[in-house]
Protein backbone atom coordinates (compact mmCIF):
# COMPACT_ATOMS: atom_id res chain seq x y z
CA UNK A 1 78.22 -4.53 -66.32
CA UNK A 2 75.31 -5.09 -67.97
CA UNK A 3 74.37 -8.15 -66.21
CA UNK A 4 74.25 -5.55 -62.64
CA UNK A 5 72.23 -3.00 -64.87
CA UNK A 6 69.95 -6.08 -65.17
CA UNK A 7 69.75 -7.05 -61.89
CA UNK A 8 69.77 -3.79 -60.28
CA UNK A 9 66.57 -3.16 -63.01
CA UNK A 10 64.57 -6.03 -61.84
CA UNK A 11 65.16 -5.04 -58.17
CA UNK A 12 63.72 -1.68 -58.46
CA UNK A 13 60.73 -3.52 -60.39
CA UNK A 14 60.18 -5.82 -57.41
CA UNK A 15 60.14 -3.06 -54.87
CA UNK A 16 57.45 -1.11 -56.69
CA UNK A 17 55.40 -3.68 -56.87
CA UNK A 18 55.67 -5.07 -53.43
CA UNK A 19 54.82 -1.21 -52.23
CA UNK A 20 52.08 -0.77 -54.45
CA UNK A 21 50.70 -4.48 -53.43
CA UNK A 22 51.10 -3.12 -49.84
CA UNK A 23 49.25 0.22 -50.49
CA UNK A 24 46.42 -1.65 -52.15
CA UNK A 25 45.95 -4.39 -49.39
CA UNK A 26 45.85 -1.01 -47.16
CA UNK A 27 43.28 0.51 -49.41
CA UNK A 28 41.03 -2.47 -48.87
CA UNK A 29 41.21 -3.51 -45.59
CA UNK A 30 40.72 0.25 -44.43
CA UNK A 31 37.35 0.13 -46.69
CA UNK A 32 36.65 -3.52 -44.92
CA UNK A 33 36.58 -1.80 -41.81
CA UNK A 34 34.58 1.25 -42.60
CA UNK A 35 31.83 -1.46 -44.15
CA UNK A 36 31.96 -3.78 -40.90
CA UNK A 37 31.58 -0.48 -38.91
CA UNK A 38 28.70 0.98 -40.60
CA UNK A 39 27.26 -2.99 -40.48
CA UNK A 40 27.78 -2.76 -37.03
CA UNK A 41 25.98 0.68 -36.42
CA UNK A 42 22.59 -0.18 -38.47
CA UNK A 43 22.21 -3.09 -36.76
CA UNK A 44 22.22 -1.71 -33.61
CA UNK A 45 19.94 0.85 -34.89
CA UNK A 46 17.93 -2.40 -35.86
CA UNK A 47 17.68 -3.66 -32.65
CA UNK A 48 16.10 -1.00 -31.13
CA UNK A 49 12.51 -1.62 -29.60
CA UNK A 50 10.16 0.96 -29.76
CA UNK A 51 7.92 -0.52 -27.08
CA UNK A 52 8.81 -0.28 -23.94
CA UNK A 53 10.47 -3.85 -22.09
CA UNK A 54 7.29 -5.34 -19.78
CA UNK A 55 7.97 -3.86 -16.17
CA UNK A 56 7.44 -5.02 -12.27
CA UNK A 57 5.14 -2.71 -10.52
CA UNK A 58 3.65 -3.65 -6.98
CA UNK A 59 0.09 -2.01 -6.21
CA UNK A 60 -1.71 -1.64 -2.95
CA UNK A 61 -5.41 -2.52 -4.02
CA UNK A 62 -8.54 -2.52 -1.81
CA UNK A 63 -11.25 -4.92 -1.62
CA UNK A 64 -14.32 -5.25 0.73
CA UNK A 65 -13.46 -6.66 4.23
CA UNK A 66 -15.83 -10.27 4.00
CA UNK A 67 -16.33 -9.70 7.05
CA UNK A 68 -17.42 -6.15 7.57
CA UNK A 69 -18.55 -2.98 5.51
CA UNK A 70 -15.41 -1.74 4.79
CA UNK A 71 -12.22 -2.13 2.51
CA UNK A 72 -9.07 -3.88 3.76
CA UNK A 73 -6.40 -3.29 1.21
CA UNK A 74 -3.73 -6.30 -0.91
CA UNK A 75 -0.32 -5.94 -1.81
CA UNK A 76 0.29 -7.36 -5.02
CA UNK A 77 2.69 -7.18 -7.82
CA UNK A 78 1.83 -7.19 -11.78
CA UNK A 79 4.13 -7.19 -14.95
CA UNK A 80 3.05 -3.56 -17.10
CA UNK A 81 3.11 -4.07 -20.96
CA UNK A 82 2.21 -1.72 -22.63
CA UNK A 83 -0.64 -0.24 -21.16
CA UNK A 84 -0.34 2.86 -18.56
CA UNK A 85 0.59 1.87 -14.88
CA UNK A 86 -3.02 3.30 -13.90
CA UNK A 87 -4.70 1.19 -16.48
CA UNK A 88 -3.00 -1.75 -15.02
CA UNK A 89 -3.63 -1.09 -11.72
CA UNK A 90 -7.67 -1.31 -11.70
CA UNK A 91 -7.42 -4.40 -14.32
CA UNK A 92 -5.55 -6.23 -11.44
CA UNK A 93 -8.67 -4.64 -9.21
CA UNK A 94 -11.20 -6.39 -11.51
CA UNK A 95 -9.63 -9.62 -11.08
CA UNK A 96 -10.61 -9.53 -8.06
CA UNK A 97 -8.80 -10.24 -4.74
CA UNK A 98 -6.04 -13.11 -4.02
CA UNK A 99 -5.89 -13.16 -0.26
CA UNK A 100 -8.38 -14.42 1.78
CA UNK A 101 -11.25 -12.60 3.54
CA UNK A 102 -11.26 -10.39 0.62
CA UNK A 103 -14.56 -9.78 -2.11
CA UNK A 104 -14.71 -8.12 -4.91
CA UNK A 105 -17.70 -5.98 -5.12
CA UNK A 106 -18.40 -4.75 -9.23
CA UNK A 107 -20.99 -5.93 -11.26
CA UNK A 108 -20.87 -8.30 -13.16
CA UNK A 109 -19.50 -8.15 -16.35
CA UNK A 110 -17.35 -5.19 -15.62
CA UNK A 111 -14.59 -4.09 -18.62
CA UNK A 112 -11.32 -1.77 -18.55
CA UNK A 113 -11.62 0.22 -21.97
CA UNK A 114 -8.81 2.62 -21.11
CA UNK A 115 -7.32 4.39 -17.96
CA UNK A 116 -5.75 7.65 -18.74
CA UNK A 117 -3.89 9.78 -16.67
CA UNK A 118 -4.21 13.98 -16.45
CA UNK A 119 -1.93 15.90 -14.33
CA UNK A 120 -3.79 14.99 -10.79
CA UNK A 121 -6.57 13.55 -12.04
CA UNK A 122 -6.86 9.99 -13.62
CA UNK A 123 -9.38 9.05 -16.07
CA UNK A 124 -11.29 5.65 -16.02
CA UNK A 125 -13.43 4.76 -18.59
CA UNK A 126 -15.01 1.34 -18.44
CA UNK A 127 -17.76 -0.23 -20.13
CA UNK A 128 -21.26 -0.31 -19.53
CA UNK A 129 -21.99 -2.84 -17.07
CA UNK A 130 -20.34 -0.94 -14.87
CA UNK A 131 -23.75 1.07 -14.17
CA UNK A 132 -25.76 -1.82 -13.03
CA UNK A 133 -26.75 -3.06 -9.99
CA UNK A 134 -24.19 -5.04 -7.38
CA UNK A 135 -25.62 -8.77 -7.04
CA UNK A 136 -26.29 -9.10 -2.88
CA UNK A 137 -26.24 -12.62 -3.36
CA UNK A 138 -23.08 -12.42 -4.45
CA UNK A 139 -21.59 -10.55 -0.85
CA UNK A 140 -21.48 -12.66 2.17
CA UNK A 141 -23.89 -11.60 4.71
CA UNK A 142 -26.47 -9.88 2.46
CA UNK A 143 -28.18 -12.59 0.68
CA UNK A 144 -31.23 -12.60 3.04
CA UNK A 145 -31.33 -8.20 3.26
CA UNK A 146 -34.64 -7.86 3.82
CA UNK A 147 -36.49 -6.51 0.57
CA UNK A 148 -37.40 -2.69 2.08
CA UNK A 149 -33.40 -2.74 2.78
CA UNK A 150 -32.59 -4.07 -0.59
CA UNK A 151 -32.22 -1.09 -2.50
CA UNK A 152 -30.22 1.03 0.18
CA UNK A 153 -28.33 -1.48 0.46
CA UNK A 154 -26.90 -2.53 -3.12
CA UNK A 155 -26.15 0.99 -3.40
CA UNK A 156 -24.42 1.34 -0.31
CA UNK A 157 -22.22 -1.74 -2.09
CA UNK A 158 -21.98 0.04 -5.41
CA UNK A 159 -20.37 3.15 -3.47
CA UNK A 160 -18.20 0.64 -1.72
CA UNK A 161 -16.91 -0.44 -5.19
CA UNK A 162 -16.23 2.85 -6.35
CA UNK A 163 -14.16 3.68 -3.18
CA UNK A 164 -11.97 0.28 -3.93
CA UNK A 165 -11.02 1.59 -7.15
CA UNK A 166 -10.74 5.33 -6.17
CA UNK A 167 -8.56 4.46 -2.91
CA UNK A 168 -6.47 2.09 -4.75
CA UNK A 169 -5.51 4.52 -7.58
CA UNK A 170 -5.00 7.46 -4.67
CA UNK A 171 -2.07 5.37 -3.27
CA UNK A 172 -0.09 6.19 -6.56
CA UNK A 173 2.42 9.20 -6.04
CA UNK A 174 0.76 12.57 -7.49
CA UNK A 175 -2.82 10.85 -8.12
CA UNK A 176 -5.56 12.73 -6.04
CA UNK A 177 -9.06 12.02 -7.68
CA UNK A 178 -10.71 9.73 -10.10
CA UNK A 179 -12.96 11.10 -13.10
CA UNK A 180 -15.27 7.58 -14.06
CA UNK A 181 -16.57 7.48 -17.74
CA UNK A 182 -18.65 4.80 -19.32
CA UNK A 183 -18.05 4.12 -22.93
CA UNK A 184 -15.87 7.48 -23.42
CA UNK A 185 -18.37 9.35 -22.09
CA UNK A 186 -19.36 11.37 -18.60
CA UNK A 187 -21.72 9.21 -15.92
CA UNK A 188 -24.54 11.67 -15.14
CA UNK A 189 -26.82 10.96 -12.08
CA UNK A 190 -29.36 9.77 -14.16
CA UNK A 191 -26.88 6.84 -15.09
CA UNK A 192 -26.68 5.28 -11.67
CA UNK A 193 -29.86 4.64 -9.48
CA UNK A 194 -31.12 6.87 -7.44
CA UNK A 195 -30.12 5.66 -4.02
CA UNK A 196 -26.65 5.50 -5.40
CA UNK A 197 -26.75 9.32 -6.17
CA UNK A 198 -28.06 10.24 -2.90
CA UNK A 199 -25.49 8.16 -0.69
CA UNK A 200 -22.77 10.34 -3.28
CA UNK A 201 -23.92 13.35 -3.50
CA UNK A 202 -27.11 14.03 -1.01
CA UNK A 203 -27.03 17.97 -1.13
CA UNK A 204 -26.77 17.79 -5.38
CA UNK A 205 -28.48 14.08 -6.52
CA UNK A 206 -31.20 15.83 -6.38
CA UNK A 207 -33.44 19.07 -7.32
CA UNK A 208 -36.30 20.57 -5.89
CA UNK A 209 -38.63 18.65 -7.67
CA UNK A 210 -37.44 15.63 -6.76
CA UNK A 211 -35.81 14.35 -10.52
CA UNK A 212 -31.96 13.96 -10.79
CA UNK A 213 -29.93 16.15 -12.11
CA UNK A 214 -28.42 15.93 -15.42
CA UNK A 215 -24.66 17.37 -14.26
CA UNK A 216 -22.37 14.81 -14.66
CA UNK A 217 -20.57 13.08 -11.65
CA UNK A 218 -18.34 14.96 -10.60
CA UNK A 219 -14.13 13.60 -9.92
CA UNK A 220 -13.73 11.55 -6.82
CA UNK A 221 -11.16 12.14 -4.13
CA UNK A 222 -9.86 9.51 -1.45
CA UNK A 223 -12.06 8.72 1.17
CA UNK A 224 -10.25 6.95 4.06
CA UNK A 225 -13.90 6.91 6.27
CA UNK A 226 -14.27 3.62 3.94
CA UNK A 227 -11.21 2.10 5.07
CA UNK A 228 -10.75 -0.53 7.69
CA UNK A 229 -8.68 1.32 10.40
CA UNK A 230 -7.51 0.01 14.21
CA UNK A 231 -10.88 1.67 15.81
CA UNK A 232 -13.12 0.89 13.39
CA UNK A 233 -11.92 -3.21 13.79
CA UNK A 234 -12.31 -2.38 17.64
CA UNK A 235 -15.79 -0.81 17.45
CA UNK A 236 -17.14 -4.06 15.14
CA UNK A 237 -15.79 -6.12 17.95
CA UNK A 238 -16.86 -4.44 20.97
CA UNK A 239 -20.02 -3.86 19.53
CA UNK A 240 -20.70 -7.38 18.12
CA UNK A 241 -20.14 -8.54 21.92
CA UNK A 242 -23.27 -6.37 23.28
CA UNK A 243 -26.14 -8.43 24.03
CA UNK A 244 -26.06 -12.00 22.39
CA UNK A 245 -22.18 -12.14 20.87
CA UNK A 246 -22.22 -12.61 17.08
CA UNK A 247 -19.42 -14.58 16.86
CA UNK A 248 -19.93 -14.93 12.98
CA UNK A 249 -18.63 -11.30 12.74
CA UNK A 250 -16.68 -10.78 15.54
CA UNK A 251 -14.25 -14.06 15.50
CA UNK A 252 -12.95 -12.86 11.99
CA UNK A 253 -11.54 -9.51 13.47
CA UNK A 254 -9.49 -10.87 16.53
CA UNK A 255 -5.97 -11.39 16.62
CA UNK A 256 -4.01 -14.70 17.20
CA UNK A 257 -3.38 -13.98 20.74
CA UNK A 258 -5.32 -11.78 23.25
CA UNK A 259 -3.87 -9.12 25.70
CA UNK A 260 -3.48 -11.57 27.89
CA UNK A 261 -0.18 -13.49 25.63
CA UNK A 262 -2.49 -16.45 25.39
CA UNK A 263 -3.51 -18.10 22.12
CA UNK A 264 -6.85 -17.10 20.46
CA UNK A 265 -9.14 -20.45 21.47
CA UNK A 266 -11.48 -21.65 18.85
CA UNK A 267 -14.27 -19.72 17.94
CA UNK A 268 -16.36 -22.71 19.64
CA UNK A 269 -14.48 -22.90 22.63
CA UNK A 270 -14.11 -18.75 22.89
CA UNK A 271 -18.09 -18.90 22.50
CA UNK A 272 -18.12 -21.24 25.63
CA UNK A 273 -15.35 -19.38 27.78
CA UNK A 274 -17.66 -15.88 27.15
CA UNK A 275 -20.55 -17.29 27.80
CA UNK A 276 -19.01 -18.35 31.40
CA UNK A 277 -17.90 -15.39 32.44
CA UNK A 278 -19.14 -12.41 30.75
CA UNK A 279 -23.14 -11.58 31.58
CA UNK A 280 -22.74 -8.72 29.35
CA UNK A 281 -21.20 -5.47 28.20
CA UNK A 282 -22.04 -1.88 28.34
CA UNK A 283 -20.54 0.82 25.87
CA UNK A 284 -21.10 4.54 26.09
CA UNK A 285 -22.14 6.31 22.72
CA UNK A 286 -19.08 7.13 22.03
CA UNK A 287 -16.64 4.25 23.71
CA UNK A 288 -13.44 4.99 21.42
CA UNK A 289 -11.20 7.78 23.16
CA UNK A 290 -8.38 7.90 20.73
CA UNK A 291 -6.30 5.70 18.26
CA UNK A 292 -2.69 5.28 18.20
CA UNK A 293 -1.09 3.61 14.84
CA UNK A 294 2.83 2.64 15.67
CA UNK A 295 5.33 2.16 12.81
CA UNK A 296 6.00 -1.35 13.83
CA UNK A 297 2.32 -2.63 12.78
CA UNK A 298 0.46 -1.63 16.03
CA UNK A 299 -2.10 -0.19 17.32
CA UNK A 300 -3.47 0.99 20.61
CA UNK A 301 -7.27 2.27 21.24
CA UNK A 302 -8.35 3.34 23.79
CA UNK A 303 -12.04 2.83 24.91
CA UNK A 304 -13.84 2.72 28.45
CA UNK A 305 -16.69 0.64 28.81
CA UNK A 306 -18.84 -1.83 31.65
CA UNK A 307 -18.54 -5.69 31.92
CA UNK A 308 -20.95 -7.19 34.26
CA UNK A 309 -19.23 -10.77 35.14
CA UNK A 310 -21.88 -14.03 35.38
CA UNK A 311 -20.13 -14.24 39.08
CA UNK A 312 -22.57 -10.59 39.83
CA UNK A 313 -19.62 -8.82 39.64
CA UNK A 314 -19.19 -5.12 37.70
CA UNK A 315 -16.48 -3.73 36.51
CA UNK A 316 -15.83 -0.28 35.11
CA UNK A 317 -13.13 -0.17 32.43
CA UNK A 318 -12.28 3.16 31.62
CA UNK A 319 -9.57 4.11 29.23
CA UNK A 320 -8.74 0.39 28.26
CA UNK A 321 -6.24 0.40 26.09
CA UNK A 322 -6.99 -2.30 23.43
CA UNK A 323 -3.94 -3.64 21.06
CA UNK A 324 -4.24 -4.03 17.14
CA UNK A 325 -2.55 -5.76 14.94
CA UNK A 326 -1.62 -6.02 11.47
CA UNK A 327 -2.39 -9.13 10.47
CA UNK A 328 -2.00 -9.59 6.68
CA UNK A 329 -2.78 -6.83 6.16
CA UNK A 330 -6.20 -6.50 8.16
CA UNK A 331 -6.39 -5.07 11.65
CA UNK A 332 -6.84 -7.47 14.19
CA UNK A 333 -8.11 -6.92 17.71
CA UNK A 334 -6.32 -8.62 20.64
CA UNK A 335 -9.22 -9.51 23.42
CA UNK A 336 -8.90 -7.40 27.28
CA UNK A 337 -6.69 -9.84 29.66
CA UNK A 338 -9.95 -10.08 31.68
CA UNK A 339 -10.99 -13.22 29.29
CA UNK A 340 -7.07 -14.65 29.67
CA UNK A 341 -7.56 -14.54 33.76
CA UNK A 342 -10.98 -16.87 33.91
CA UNK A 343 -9.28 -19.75 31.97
């Protein structure tokens, strides 16, 4: 009896303690858990970044046509940091172009200090070089302007520049005109020179007395006029043909083919062929009818003009219809079938 009463003690002892080993090793692993878990949680508060991950953003810039007074516009595709996508957009400008037949036309020297961005309007402040003069030795074709020309001229280059930068910013959603400071502060018209102000603003560059005015320039809106378009192409070319062809200008502007499906001959050879069979060409003032732009990359324009053949023969084209193409990204003009049918 008292050996059970012994036995029956010391298994009762056992059991509590195995239950209050149990509840213990409970106790702890539920407060192992809660510590992992809150571990878990501030690190991945930790690992937060506060600056935003770098970003792909593909731009449609515009640079001057080498070729021709206008702009002709690049694709091209930058990584954003942390600056705005406006501010990146015209430091990819300043670079300068990547394509070929493509100049940039800033002075020298030229810095982004910050591009901001106000409802409609974006705000580009760069540094002061940007009011000097454009170098013409610098721009293909205008090294040997002659010197009464000069000054006309650089700032007819200058406003080309600011159009490349307004233009390109323009093709962002919701941006419709560009406010330029220099050093955080407003460009008046007695900043720039005073050709520049004249070709910007001809009705308020100036007051009676002939000094600038000290309002500041105003915001910019797009300006397509500067843009390389399907009839403008078509007018260089028809119009470098008149008299003594200027092949220098015109050979850069014509397509791979003409209408004619044959392949564009070298600008040697296409000098020879004209030569041969064209005695000259005769536009009216105002030659371009219309302008059709397809979705497909082509163009039609439609012109009427004269050809007098070196065979005596005259011809009367009216409403030609002249194809344009896209080709990388700069309109190309295909050549009438007429010059096709004499080789």
């Amino acid at each position: 009896m008292g050996k059970k009463f012994w036995y029956i003690v010391l298994f009762i002892i056992l059991v509590i303690i195995v239950a209050g080993c149990d509840t213990m090793g409970g106790k702890d692993y539920n407060n192992e858990n809660e510590k992992e878990g809150n571990q878990t949680a501030n690190e991945k508060v930790l690992s937060i970044d506060p600056d935003p991950r770098p970003e792909e953003y593909t731009f449609t810039l515009y640079f001057k046509h080498k070729f021709s007074d206008y702009l002709i516009p690049e694709i091209r595709t930058a990584i954003r940091d942390k600056q705005s996508v406006e501010q990146l957009l015209v430091e990819e400008l300043l670079k300068g172009p990547s394509q070929h037949d493509r100049i940039s036309i800033m002075p020298a020297g030229v810095k982004v200090l910050d591009v901001t961005r106000k409802g409609e309007t974006v705000f580009v402040n760069l540094s002061q070089e940007f009011t000097d003069e454009i170098s013409l030795n610098e721009i293909p074709g205008k090294e040997e302007i002659p010197e009464d020309r000069r000054a006309t001229v650089k700032a007819e280059m200058k406003r080309l520049g600011i159009y490349s930068i307004v233009n390109s910013l323009t093709e962002l959603e919701g941006v419709n005109q560009v406010k330029f400071l220099v050093e955080n502060r407003g460009i008046s018209y007695t900043d720039m020179d005073k050709e520049l102000g004249k070709l910007l603003f001809p009705e308020s560059a100036e007051s009676e007395d002939g000094q600038f005015a000290n309002a500041v320039l105003v915001a910019l809106g797009r300006d397509r006029s500067y843009i390389l378009t399907p009839s403008k192409s078509v007018d260089l070319v028809f119009k470098g043909l008149v008299g003594e062809p200027k092949w220098d200008r015109v050979y850069p502007l014509l397509a791979k083919e003409t209408m004619g499906k044959d392949n564009l001959p070298s600008k040697e050879e296409l000098a020879s062929l004209w030569s041969a069979v064209v005695a000259s060409i005769e536009l009216e003032s105002a030659f371009i009818i219309d302008e059709e732009i397809k979705p497909d990359g082509k163009a039609f324009v439609t012109v009427s003009y004269n050809v007098t053949f070196t065979s005596g023969k005259k011809e009367k084209r009216q409403g030609d219809m002249i194809s344009v193409v896209d080709e990388d990204n700069i309109w190309k003009v295909k050549l009438p079938d007429f010059v096709s049918e004499f080789r």
